[in-house]
Protein backbone atom coordinates (compact mmCIF):
# COMPACT_ATOMS: atom_id res chain seq x y z
CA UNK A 1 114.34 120.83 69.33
CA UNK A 2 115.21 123.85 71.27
CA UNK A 3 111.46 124.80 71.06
CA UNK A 4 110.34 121.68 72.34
CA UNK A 5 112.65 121.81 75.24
CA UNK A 6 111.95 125.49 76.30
CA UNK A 7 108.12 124.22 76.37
CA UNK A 8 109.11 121.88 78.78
CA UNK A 9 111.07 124.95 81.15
CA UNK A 10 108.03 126.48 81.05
CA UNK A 11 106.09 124.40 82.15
CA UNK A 12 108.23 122.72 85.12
CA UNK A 13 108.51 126.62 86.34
CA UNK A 14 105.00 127.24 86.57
CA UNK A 15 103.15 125.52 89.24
CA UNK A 16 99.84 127.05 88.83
CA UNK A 17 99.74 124.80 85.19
CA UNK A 18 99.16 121.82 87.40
CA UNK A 19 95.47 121.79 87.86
CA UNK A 20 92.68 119.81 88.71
CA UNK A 21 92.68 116.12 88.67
CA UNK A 22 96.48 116.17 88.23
CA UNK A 23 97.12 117.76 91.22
CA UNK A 24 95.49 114.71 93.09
CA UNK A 25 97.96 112.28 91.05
CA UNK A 26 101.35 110.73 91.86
CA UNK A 27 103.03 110.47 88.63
CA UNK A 28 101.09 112.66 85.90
CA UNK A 29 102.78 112.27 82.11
CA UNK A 30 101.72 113.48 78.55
CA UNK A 31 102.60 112.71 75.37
CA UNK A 32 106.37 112.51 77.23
CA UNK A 33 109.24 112.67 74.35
CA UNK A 34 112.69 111.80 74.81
CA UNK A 35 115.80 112.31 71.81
CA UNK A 36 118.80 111.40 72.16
CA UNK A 37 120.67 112.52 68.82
CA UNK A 38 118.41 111.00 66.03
CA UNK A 39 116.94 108.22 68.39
CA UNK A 40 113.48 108.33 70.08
CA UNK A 41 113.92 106.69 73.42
CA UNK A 42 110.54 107.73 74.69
CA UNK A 43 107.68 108.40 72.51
CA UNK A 44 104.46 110.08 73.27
CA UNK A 45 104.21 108.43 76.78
CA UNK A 46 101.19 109.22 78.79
CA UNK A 47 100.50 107.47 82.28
CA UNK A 48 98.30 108.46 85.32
CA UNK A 49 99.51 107.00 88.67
CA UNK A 50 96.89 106.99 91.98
CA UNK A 51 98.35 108.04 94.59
CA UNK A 52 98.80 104.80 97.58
CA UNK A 53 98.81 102.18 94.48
CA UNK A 54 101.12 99.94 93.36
CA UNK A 55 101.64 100.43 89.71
CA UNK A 56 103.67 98.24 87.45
CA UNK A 57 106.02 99.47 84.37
CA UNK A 58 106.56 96.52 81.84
CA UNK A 59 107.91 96.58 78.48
CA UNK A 60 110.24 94.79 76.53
CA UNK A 61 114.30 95.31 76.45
CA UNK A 62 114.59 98.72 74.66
CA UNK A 63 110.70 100.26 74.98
CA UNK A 64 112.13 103.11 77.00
CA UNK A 65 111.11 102.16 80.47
CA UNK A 66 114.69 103.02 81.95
CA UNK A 67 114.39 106.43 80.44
CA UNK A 68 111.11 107.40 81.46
CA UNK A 69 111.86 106.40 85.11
CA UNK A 70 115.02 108.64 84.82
CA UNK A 71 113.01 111.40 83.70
CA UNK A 72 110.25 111.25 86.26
CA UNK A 73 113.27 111.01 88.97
CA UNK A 74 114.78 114.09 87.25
CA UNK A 75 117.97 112.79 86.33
CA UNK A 76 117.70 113.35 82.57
CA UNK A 77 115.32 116.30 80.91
CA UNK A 78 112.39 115.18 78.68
CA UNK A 79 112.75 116.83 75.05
CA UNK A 80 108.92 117.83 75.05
CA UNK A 81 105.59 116.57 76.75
CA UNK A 82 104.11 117.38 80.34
CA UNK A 83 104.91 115.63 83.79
CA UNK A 84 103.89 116.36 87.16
CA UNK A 85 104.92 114.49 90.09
CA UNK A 86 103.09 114.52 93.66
CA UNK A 87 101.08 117.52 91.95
CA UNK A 88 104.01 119.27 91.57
CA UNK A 89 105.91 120.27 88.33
CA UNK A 90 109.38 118.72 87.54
CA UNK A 91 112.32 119.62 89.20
CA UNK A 92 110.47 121.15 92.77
CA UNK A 93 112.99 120.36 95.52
CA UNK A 94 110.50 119.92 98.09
CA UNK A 95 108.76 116.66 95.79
CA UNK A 96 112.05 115.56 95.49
CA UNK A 97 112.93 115.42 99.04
CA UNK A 98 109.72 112.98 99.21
CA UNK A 99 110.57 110.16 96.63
CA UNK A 100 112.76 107.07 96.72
CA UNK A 101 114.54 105.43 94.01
CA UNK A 102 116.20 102.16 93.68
CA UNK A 103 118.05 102.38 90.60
CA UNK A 104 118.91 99.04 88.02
CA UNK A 105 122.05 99.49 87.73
CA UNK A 106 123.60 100.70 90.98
CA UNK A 107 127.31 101.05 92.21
CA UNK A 108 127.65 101.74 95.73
CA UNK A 109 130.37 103.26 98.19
CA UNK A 110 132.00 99.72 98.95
CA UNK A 111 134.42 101.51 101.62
CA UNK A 112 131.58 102.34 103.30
CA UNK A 113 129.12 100.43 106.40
CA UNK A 114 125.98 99.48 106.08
CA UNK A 115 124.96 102.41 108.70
CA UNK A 116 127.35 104.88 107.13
CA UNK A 117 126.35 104.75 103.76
CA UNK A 118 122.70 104.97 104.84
CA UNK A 119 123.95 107.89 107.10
CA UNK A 120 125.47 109.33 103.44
CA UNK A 121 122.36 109.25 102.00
CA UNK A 122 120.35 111.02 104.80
CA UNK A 123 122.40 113.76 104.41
CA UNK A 124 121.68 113.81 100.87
CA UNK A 125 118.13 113.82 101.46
CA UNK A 126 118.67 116.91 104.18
CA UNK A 127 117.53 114.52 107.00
CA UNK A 128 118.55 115.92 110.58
CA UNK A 129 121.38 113.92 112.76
CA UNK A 130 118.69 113.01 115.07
CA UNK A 131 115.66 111.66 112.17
CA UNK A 132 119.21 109.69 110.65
CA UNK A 133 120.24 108.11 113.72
CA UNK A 134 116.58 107.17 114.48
CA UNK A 135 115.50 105.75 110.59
CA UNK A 136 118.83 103.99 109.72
CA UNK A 137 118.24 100.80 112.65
CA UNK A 138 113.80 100.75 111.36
CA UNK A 139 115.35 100.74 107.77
CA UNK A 140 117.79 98.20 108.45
CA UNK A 141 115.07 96.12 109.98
CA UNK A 142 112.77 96.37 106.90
CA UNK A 143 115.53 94.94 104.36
CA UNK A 144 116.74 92.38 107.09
CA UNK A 145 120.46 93.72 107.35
CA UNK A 146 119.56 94.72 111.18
CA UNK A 147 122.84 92.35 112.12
CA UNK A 148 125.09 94.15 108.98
CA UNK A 149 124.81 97.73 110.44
CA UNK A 150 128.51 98.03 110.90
CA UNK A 151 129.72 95.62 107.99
CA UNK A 152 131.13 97.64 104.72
CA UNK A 153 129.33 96.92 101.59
CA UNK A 154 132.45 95.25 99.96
CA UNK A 155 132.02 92.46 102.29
CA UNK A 156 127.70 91.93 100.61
CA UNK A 157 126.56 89.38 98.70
CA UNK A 158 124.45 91.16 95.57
CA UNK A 159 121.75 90.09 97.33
CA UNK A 160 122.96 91.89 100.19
CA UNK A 161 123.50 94.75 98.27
CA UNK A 162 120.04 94.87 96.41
CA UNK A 163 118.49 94.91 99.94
CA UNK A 164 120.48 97.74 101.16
CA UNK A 165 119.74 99.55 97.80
CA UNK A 166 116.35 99.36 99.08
CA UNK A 167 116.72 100.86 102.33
CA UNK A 168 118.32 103.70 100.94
CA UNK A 169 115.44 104.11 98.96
CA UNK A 170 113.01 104.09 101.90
CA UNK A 171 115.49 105.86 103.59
CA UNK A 172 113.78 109.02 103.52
CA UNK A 173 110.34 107.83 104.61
CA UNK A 174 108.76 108.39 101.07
CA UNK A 175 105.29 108.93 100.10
CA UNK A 176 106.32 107.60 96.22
CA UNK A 177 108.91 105.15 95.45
CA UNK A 178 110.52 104.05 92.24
CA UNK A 179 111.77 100.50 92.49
CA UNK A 180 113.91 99.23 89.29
CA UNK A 181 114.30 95.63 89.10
CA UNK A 182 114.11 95.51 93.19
CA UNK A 183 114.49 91.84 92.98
CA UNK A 184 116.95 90.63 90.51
CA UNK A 185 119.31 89.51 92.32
CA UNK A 186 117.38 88.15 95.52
CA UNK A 187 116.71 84.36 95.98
CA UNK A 188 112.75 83.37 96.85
CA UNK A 189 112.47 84.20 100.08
CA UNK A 190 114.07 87.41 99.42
CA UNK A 191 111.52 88.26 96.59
CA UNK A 192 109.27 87.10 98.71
CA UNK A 193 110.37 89.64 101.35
CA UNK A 194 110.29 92.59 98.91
CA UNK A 195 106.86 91.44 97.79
CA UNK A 196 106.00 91.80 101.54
CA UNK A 197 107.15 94.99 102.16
CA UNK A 198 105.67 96.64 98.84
CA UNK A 199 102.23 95.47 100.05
CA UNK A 200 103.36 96.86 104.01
CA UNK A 201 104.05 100.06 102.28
CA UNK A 202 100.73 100.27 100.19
CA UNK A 203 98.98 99.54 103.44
CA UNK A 204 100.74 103.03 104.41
CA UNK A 205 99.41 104.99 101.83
CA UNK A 206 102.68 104.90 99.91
CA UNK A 207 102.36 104.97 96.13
CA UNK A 208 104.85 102.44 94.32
CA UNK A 209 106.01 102.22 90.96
CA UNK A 210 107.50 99.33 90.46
CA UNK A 211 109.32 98.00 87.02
CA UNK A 212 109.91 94.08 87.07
CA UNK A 213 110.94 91.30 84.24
CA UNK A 214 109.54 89.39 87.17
CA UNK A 215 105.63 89.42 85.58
CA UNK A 216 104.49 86.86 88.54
CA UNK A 217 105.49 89.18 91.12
CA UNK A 218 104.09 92.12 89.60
CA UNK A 219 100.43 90.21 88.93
CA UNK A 220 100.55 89.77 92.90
CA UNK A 221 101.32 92.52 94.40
CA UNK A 222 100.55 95.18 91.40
CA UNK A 223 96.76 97.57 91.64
CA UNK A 224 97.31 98.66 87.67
CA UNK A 225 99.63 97.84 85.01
CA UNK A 226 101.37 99.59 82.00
CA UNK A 227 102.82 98.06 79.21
CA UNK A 228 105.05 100.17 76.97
CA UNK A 229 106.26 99.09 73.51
CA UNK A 230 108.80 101.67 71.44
CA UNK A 231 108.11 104.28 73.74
CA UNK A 232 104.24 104.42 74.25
CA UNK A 233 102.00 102.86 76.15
CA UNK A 234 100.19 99.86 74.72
CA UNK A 235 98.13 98.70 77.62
CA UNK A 236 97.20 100.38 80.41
CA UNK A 237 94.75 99.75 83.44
CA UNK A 238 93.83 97.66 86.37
CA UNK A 239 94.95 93.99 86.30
CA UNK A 240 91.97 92.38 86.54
CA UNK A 241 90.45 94.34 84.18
CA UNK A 242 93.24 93.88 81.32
CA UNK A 243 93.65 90.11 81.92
CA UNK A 244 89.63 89.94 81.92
CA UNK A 245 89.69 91.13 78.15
CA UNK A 246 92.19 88.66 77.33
CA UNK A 247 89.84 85.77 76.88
CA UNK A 248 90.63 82.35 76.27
CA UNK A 249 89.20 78.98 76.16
CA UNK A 250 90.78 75.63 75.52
CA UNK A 251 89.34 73.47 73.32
CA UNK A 252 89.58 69.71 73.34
CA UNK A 253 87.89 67.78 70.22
CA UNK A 254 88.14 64.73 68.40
CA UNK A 255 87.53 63.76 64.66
CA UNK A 256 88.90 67.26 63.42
CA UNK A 257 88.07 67.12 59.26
CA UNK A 258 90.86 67.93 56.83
CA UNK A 259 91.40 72.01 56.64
CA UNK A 260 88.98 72.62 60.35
CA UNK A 261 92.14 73.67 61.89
CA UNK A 262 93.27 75.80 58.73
CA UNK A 263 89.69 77.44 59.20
CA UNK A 264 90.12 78.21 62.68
CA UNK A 265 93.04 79.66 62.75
CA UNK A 266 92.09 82.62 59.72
CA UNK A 267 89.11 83.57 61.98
CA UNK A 268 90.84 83.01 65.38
CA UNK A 269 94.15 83.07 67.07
CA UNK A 270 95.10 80.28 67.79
CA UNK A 271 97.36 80.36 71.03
CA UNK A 272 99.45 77.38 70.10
CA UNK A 273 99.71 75.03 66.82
CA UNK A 274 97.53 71.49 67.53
CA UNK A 275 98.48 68.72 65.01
CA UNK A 276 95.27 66.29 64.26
CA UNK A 277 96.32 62.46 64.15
CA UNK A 278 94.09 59.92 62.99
CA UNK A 279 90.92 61.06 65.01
CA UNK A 280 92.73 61.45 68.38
CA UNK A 281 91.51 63.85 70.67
CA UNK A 282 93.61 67.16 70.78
CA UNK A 283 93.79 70.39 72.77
CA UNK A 284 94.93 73.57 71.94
CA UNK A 285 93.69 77.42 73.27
CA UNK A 286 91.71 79.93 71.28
CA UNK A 287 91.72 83.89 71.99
CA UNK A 288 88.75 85.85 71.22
CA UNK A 289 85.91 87.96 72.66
CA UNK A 290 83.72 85.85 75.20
CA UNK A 291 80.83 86.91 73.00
CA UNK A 292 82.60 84.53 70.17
CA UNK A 293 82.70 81.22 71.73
CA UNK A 294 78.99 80.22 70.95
CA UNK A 295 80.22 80.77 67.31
CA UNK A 296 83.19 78.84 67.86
CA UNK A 297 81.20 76.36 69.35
CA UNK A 298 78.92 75.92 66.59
CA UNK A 299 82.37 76.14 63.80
CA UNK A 300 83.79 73.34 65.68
CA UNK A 301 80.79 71.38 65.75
CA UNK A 302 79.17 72.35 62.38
CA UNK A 303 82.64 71.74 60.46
CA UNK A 304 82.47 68.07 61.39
CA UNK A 305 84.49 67.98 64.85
CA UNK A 306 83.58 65.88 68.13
CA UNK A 307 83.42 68.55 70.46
CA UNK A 308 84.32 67.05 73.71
CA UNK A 309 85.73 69.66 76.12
CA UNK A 310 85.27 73.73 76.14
CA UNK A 311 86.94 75.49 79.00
CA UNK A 312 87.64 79.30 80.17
CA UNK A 313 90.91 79.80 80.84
CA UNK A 314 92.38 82.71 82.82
CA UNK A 315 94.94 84.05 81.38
CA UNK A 316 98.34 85.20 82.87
CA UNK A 317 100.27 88.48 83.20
CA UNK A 318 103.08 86.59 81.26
CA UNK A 319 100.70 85.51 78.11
CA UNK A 320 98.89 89.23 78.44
CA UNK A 321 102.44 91.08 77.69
CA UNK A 322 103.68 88.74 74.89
CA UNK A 323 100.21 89.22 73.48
CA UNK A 324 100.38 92.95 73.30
CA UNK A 325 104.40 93.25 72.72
CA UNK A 326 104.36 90.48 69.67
CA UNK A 327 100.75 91.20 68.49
CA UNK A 328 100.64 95.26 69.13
CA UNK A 329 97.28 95.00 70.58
CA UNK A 330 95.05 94.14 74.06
CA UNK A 331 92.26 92.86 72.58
């Protein structure tokens, strides 16, 4: 244990380790490990994140996506692995001074004004009197709280309060923001708001990483996608390209023999569970490689079956991450 951690001293204290292409990256992690006692929170986690993309962080409740943010936002130490951030090792004040982060689970000063508690938070960044007074009203005005300067957060709604969690995290004029759940507690055209502003600040260069439970939000406003399971990554890459390999078609056929169905299913995965009545048509979905469908053509029809409708379907963000969460693969 104490090995492991010293490794990772090391290497957050010596910039010159972070070479080449890494240098170039926003977020940089390998093989990232993270114990707490006898539990493995994070396990062998390894992402690359552009810099001026939007990247999404999905996983199921409990893969460790809460603890990796914390640990790329230096708020908890990794036991072992590498991480780089901006180019930068771990823990350099100057990266630090250059990243916003809109936390889950948040608990702000409720004494305090809109303006003031952005004010607060200037300071914390080291931001002068003068770049404070100027960014607080353009923040303001990004979130839509440009009327709220001088109400005290007690008074928000907790969709109030999400959107002036945001400004603080802009607050600073990033060039790489973490946003946690941004959304959860906004109504549509508040999500639809956020979605706004995450593609306003990709269109400034600004590299996002955004977590969501929200999956149709993150399919349109997301560059590349990972999707984490028990600590690693499962899936990982642009969106198009990782939906792309998810093939589908839906099948509609009558006069299914006795047993077809049975058949199907051992060679295929069958996306849902069709029921044959008395030589009715049915439909149901099929995933499998696109170079499989002329074979599932020729089952369907050589087993006995009316084949009356074959269709590509695209499939959805949603469908892609119960696929890999329940099935363990991205086929």
């Amino acid at each position: 244990m104490s090995g492991r951690v010293a490794g990772v001293t090391e290497h957050a204290a010596g910039g010159a380790q972070v070479e080449g292409r890494h240098r170039s990256l926003a977020i940089y992690t390998e093989d990232l490990r993270k114990e707490y006692g006898s539990k493995v929170a994070v396990e062998g986690l390894s992402l690359e994140v552009e810099r001026g993309e939007v990247f999404g962080f999905l996983g199921p409740n409990g893969a460790g996506k809460t603890t990796a943010i914390k640990m790329m936002n230096g708020l908890t130490r990794p036991t072992s692995g590498r991480m780089s951030i901006l180019g930068l090792p771990l823990g350099d004040l100057e990266t630090r001074r250059r990243i916003g982060f809109l936390p889950e689970q948040f608990r702000f000063h409720e004494w305090l004004r809109a303006d003031e508690f952005l004010d607060f938070h200037g300071q914390l960044y080291g931001m002068s009197r003068a770049e404070r007074r100027k960014r607080i009203p353009e923040v303001l005005e990004l979130v839509g709280l440009e009327e709220r300067a001088r109400t005290r957060l007690r008074a928000f709604s907790k969709g109030m309060l999400q959107r002036i969690g945001i400004a603080q995290a802009l607050m600073n004029d990033p060039v790489l923001v973490f946003l946690d759940e941004p959304t959860s507690a906004l109504d549509p055209i508040g999500r639809r708001d956020v979605r706004d502003l995450i593609r306003e600040l990709r269109s400034r260069g600004v590299t996002v990483f955004l977590n969501s439970h929200l999956l149709s939000e993150v399919e349109s406003v997301c560059d590349r996608v990972a999707i984490i399971k028990e600590g690693r990554v499962a899936a990982m890459g642009p969106l198009r390209e990782l939906l792309g390999r998810q093939h589908a078609v839906e099948v509609r056929a009558s006069d299914l023999p006795d047993g077809l169905l049975d058949e199907l299913g051992r060679r295929y995965r069958l996306l849902e569970s069709p029921v044959s009545r008395d030589g009715l048509p049915v439909s149901f979905s099929v995933a499998l490689a696109e170079d499989e469908v002329p074979e599932l053509a020729r089952m369907l029809v050589g087993g006995g079956a009316r084949l009356l409708e074959l269709t590509p379907l695209q499939r959805s963000l949603e469908e892609l991450f119960v696929d890999v969460v329940q099935v363990g693969g991205d086929r």
